[in-house]
Protein backbone atom coordinates (compact mmCIF):
# COMPACT_ATOMS: atom_id res chain seq x y z
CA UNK A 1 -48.77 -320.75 -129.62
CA UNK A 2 -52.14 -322.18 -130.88
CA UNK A 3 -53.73 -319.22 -133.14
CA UNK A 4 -56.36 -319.69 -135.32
CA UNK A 5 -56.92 -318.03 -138.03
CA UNK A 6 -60.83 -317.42 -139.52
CA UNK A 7 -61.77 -315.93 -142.88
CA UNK A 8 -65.08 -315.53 -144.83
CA UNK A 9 -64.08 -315.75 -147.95
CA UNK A 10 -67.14 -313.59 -149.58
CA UNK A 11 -65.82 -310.20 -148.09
CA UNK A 12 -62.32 -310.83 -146.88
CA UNK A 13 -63.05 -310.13 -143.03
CA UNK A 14 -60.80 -311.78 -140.75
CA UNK A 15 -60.59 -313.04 -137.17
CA UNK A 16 -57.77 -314.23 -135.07
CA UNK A 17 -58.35 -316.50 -131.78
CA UNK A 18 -55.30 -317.61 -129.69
CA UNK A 19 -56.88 -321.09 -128.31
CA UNK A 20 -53.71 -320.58 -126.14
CA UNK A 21 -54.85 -317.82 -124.00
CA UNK A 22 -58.34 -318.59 -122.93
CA UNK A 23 -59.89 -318.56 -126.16
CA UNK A 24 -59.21 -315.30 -126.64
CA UNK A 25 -60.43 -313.18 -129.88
CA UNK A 26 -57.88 -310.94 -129.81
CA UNK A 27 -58.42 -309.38 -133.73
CA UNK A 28 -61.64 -308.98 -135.94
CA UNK A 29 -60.89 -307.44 -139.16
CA UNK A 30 -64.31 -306.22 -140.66
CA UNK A 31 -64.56 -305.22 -144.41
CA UNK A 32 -67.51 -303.00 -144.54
CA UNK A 33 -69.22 -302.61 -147.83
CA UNK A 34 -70.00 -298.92 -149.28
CA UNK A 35 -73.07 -298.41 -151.89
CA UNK A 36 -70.96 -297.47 -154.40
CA UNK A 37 -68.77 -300.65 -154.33
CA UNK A 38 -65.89 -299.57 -152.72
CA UNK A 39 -65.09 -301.33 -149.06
CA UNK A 40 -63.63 -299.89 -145.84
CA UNK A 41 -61.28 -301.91 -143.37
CA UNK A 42 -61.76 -301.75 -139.78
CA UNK A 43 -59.91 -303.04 -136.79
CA UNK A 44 -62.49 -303.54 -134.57
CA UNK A 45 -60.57 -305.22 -131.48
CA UNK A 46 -57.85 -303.91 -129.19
CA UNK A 47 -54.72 -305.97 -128.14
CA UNK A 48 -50.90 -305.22 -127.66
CA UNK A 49 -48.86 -306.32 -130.23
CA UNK A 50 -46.72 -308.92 -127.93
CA UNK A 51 -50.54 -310.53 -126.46
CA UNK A 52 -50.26 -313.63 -128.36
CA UNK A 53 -46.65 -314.26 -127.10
CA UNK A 54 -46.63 -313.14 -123.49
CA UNK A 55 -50.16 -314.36 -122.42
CA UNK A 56 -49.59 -310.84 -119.94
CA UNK A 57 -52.45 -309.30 -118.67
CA UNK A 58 -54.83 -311.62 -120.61
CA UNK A 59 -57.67 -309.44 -119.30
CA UNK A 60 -56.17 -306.65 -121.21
CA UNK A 61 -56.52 -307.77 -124.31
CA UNK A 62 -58.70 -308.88 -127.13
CA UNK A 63 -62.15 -310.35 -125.69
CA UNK A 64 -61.36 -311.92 -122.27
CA UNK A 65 -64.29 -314.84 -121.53
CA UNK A 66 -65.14 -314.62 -117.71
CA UNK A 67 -66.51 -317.79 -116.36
CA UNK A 68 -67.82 -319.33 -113.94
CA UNK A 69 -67.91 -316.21 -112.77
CA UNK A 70 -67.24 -312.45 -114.73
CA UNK A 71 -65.57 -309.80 -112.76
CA UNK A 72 -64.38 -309.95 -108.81
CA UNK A 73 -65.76 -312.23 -105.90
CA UNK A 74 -64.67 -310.30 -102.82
CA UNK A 75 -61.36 -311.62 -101.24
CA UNK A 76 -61.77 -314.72 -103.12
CA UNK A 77 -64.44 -315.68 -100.90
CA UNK A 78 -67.56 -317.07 -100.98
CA UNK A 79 -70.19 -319.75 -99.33
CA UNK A 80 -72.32 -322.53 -101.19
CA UNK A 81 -74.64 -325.01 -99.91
CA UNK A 82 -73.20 -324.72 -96.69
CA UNK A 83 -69.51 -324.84 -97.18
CA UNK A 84 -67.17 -321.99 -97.16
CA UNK A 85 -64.66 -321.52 -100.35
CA UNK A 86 -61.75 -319.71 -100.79
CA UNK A 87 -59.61 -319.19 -103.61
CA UNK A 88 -56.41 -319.12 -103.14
CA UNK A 89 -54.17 -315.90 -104.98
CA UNK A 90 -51.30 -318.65 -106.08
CA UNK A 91 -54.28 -320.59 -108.26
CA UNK A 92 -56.54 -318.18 -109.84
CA UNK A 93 -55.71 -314.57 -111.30
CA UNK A 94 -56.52 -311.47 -108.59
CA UNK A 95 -56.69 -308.02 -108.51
CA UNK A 96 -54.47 -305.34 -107.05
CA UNK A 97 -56.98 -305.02 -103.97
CA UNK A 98 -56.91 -308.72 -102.93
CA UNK A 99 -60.27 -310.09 -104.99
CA UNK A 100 -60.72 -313.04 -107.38
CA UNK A 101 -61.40 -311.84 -110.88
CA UNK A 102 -62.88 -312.89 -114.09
CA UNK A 103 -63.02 -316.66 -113.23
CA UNK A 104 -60.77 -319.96 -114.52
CA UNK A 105 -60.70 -320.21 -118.05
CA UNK A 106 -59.07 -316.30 -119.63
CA UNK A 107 -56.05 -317.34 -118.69
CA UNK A 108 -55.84 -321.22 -119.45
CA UNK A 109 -55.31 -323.28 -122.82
CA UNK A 110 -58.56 -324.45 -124.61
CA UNK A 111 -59.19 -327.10 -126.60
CA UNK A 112 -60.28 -326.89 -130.51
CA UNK A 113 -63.09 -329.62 -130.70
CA UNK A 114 -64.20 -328.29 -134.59
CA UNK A 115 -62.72 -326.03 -137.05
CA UNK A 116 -63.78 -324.38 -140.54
CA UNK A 117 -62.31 -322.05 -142.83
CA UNK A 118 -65.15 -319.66 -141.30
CA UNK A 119 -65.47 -320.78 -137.36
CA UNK A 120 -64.03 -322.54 -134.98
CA UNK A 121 -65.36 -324.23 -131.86
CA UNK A 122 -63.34 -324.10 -128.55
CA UNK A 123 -63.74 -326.17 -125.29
CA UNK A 124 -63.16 -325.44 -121.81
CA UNK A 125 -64.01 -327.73 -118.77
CA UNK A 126 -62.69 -327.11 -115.58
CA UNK A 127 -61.76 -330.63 -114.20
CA UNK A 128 -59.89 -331.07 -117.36
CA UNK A 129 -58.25 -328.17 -118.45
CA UNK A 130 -57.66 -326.30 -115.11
CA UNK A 131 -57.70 -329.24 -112.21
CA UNK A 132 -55.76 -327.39 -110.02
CA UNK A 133 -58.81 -324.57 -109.84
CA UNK A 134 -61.80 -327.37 -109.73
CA UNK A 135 -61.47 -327.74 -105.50
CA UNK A 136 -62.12 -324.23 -105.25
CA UNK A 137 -66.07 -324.41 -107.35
CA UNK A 138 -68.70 -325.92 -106.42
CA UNK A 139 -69.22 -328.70 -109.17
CA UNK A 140 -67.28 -328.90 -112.79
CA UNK A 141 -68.28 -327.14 -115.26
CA UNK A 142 -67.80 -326.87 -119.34
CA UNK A 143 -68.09 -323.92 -121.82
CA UNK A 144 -68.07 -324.23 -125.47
CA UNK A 145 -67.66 -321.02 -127.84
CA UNK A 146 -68.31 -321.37 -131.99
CA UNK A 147 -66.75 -318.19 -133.10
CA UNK A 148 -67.93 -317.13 -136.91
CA UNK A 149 -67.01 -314.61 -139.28
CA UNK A 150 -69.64 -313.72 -141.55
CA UNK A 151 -69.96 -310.38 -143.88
CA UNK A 152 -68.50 -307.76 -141.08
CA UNK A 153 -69.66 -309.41 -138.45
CA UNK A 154 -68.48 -312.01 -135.59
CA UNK A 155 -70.82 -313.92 -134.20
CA UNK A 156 -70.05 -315.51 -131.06
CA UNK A 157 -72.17 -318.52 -129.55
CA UNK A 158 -72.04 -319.99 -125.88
CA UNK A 159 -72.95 -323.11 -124.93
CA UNK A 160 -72.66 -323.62 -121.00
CA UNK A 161 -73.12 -327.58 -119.63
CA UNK A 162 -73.30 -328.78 -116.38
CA UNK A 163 -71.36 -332.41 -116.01
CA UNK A 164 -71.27 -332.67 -112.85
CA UNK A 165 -73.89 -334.66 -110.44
CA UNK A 166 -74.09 -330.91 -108.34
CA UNK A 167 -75.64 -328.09 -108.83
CA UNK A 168 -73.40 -325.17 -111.04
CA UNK A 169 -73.88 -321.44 -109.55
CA UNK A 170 -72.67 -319.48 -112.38
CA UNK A 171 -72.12 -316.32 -114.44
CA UNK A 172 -70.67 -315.35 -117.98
CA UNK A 173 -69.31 -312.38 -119.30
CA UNK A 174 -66.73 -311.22 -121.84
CA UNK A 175 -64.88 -308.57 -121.70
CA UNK A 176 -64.28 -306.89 -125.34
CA UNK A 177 -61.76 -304.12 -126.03
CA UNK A 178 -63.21 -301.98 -128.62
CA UNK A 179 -60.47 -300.23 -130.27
CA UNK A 180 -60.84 -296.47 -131.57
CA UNK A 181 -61.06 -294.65 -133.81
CA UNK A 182 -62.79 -296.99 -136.35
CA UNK A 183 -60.49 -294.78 -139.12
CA UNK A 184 -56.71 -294.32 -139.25
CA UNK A 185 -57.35 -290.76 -139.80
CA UNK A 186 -59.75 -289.48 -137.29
CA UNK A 187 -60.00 -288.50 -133.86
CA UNK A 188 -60.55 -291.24 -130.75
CA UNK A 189 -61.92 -288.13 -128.35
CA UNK A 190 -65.17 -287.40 -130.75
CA UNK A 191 -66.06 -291.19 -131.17
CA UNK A 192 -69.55 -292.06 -129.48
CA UNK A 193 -69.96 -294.81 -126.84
CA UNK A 194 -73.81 -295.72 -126.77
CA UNK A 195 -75.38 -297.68 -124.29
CA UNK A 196 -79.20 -298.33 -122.81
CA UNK A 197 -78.20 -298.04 -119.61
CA UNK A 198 -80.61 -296.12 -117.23
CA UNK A 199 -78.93 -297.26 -113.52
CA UNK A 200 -75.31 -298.30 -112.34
CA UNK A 201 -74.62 -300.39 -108.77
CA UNK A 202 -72.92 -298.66 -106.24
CA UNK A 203 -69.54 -299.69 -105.71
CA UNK A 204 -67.22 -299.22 -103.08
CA UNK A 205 -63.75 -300.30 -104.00
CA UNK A 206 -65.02 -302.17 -107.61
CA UNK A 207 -67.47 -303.97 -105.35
CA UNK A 208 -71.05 -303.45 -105.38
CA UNK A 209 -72.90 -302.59 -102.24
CA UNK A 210 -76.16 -304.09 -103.66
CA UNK A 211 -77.87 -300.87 -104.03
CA UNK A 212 -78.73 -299.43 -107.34
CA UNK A 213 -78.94 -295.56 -108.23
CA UNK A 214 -79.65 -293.44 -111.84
CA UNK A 215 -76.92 -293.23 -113.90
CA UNK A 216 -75.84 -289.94 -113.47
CA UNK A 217 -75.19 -287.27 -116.07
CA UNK A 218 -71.39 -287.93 -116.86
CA UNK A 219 -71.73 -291.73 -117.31
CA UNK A 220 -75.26 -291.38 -119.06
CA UNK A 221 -74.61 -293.48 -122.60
CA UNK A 222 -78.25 -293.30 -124.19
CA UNK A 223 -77.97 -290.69 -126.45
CA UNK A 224 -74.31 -291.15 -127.01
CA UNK A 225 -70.93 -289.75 -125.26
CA UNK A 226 -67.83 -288.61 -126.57
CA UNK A 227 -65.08 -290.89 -125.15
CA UNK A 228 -62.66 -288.12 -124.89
CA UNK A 229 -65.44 -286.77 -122.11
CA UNK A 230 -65.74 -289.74 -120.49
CA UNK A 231 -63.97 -291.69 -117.59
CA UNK A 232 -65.60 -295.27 -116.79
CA UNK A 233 -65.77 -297.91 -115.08
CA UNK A 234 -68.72 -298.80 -113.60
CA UNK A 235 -71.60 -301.55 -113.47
CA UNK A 236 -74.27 -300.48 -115.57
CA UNK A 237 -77.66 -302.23 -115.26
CA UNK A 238 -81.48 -301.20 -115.49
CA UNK A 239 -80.74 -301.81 -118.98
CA UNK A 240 -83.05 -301.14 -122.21
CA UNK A 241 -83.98 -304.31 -124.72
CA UNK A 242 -85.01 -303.40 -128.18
CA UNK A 243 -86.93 -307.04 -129.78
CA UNK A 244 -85.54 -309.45 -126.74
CA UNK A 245 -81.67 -307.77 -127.51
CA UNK A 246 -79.39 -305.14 -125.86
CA UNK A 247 -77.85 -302.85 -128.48
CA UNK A 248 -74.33 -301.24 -127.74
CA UNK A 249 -72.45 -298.84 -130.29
CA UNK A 250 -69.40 -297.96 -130.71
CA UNK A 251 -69.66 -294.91 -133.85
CA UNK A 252 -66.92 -292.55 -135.60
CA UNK A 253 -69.27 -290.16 -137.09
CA UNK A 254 -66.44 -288.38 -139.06
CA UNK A 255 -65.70 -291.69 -140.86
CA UNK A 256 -69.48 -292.49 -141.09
CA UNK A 257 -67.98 -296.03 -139.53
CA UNK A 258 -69.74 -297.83 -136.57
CA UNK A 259 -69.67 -301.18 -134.49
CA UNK A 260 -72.85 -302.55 -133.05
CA UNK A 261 -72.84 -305.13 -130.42
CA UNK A 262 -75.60 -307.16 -129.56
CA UNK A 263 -76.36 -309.98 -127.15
CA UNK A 264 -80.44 -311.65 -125.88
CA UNK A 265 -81.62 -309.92 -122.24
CA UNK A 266 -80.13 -312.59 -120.92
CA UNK A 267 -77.15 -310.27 -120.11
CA UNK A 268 -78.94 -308.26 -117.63
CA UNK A 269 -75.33 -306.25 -116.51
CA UNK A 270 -73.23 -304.38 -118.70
CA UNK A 271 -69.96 -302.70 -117.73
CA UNK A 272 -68.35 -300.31 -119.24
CA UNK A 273 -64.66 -299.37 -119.10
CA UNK A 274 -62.27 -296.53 -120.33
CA UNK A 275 -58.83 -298.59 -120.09
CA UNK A 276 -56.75 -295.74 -118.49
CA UNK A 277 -53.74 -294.56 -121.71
CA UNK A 278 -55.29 -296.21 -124.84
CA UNK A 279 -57.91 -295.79 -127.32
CA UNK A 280 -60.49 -298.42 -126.34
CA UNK A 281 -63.86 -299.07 -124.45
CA UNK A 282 -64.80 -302.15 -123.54
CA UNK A 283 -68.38 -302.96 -123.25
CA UNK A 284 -68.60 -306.32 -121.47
CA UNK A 285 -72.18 -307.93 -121.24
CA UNK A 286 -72.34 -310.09 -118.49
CA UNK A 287 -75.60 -312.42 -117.12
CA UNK A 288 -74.59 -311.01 -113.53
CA UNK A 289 -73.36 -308.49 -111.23
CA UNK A 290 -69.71 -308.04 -110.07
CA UNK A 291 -69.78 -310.26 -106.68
CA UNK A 292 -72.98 -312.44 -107.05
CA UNK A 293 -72.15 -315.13 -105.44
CA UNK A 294 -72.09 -313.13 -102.30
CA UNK A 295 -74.51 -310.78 -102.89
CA UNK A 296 -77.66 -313.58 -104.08
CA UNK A 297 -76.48 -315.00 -100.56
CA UNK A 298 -76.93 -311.80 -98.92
CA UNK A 299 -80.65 -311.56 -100.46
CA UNK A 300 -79.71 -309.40 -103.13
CA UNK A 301 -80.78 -310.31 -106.79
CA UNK A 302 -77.61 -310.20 -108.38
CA UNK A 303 -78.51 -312.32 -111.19
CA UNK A 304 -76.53 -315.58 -110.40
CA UNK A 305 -77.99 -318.80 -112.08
CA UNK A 306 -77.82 -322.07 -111.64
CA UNK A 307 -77.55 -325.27 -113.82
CA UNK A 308 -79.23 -328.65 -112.58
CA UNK A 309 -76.89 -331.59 -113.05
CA UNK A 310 -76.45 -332.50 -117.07
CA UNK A 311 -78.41 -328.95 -118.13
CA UNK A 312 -77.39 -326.82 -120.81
CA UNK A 313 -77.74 -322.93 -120.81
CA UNK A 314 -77.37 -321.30 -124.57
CA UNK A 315 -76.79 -317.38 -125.46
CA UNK A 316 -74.95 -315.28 -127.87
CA UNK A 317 -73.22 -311.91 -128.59
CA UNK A 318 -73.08 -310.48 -132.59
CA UNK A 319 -70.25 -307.82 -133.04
CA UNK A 320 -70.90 -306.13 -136.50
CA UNK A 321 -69.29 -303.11 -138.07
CA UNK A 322 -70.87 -300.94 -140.62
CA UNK A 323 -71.79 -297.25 -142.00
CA UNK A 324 -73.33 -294.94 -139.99
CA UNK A 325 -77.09 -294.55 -141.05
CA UNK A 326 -78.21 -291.04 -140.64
């Protein structure tokens, strides 16, 4: 096992990344500050207590990072400049209903290029750290992640490089398991799950059709929804920027505790997702729509991007818990 451990020394918060398992962030332990001096703990990320030793179900723990491509291609299918792909089940991780999901790198080892007392920097490039998956994508490609603890925050920045002489179709996305409550002794059911969120995809199977409709009523996050009246998982989009950012919360009112996340508009997706039997949302930005490959193919502007040989693409998501501000 290759964990690393991160600590800002200034108010004790804590992070824990296994480098093992996709560079996965799998605690953040946020001391929050109160006015009169006193500090509250909380455990802001969901994982199973044998994560870091199994690898199981990396996509069920901690804060997955989906890349190339975040979320399901349909059958593991896809065409690019021509040429038909297909990745095969034995290679890359699938779902239950026979579709690629959440890229190459959640499940693989990364490498730890840089490493302080308060961040780290992890690696991942597909012709070296996952050869056996670089046939089945259309040129290499390399991700870099500097996570950093700071007051009660994690800060999380992406730096995505093509190093290849072809053109890199791509999409990014993580997929963070927000665990509740933010208290020991309150309730999960009357937590709040806020998000700007004013349309969803229409899906068919956890596959968008390419037509978009208005959230409706029981998945409408704007004003704020109790997760024990919720079910989700759906692709959220037509989403709301305040300054150039989208603003997600996760809030326990009866503790006065609450967990902002926030990422550029950039992230133009956001899904959210009631994991069925445990106390957690995850709110996973992503620069794309489930399937975009095949959808931007069909016509459809599913956000897919592309990086010119030797380009760079930079972004960034800020997790931060604090006290509720009436």
């Amino acid at each position: 096992m290759d964990i690393i451990e991160l600590k800002d020394p200034s108010s004790g918060s804590q992070a824990r990344i296994a480098a093992h398992i996709g560079f996965n962030c799998y605690e953040f332990r946020a001391v929050v500050s109160r006015p009169d001096g006193a500090s509250r703990v909380v455990e802001v990320i969901d994982a199973g207590s044998d994560f870091v030793r199994t690898g199981d179900r990396p996509s069920w723990h901690g804060i997955p990072v989906l890349f190339p491509f975040p979320n399901r291609i349909r059958a593991g299918r896809y065409e690019w400049d021509g040429r038909p792909y297909q990745i095969p089940r034995e290679v890359a991780p699938y779902d239950e209903t026979g579709n690629a999901i959440h890229g190459f790198c959640l499940d693989r080892p990364w490498r730890v290029i840089e490493q302080t007392e308060q961040m780290v920097v992890g690696e991942f490039q597909l012709s070296i750290d996952a050869p056996d998956r670089r046939p089945y994508w259309p040129a290499d490609c390399r991700i870099r992640i500097r996570y950093e603890v700071r007051g009660a925050a994690l800060r999380a920045t992406i730096d995505v490089h093509n190093p290849d002489t072809a053109p890199l179709p791509w999409g990014f996305g993580t997929h963070a398991y927000f665990r509740l409550p933010l208290s020991p002794d309150t309730d999960p059911r009357q937590c709040l799950i806020e998000a700007p969120a004013s349309e969803e995809w229409e899906l068919i199977d956890c596959l968008p059709t390419g037509r978009r409709h208005p959230v409706p009523p029981e998945r409408d996050l704007r004003d704020g929804a109790e997760f024990g009246q919720v079910r989700l998982d759906n692709v959220m989009t037509g989403l709301q920027y305040e300054s150039g950012c989208l603003k997600c919360v996760v809030m326990d009112p009866e503790a006065g505790l609450q967990v902002t996340q926030l990422c550029p508009d950039v992230f133009r997706e956001l899904v959210a997702f009631t994991p069925p039997g445990r106390n957690a949302v995850c709110l996973e930005p992503y620069t794309c729509v489930t399937d975009a490959i095949n959808l931007q193919a069909k016509g459809i502007d599913a956000g897919l991007r592309v990086l010119s040989p030797g380009e760079h693409f930079r972004t960034w998501i800020h997790i931060e818990a604090g006290l509720v501000v009436a």
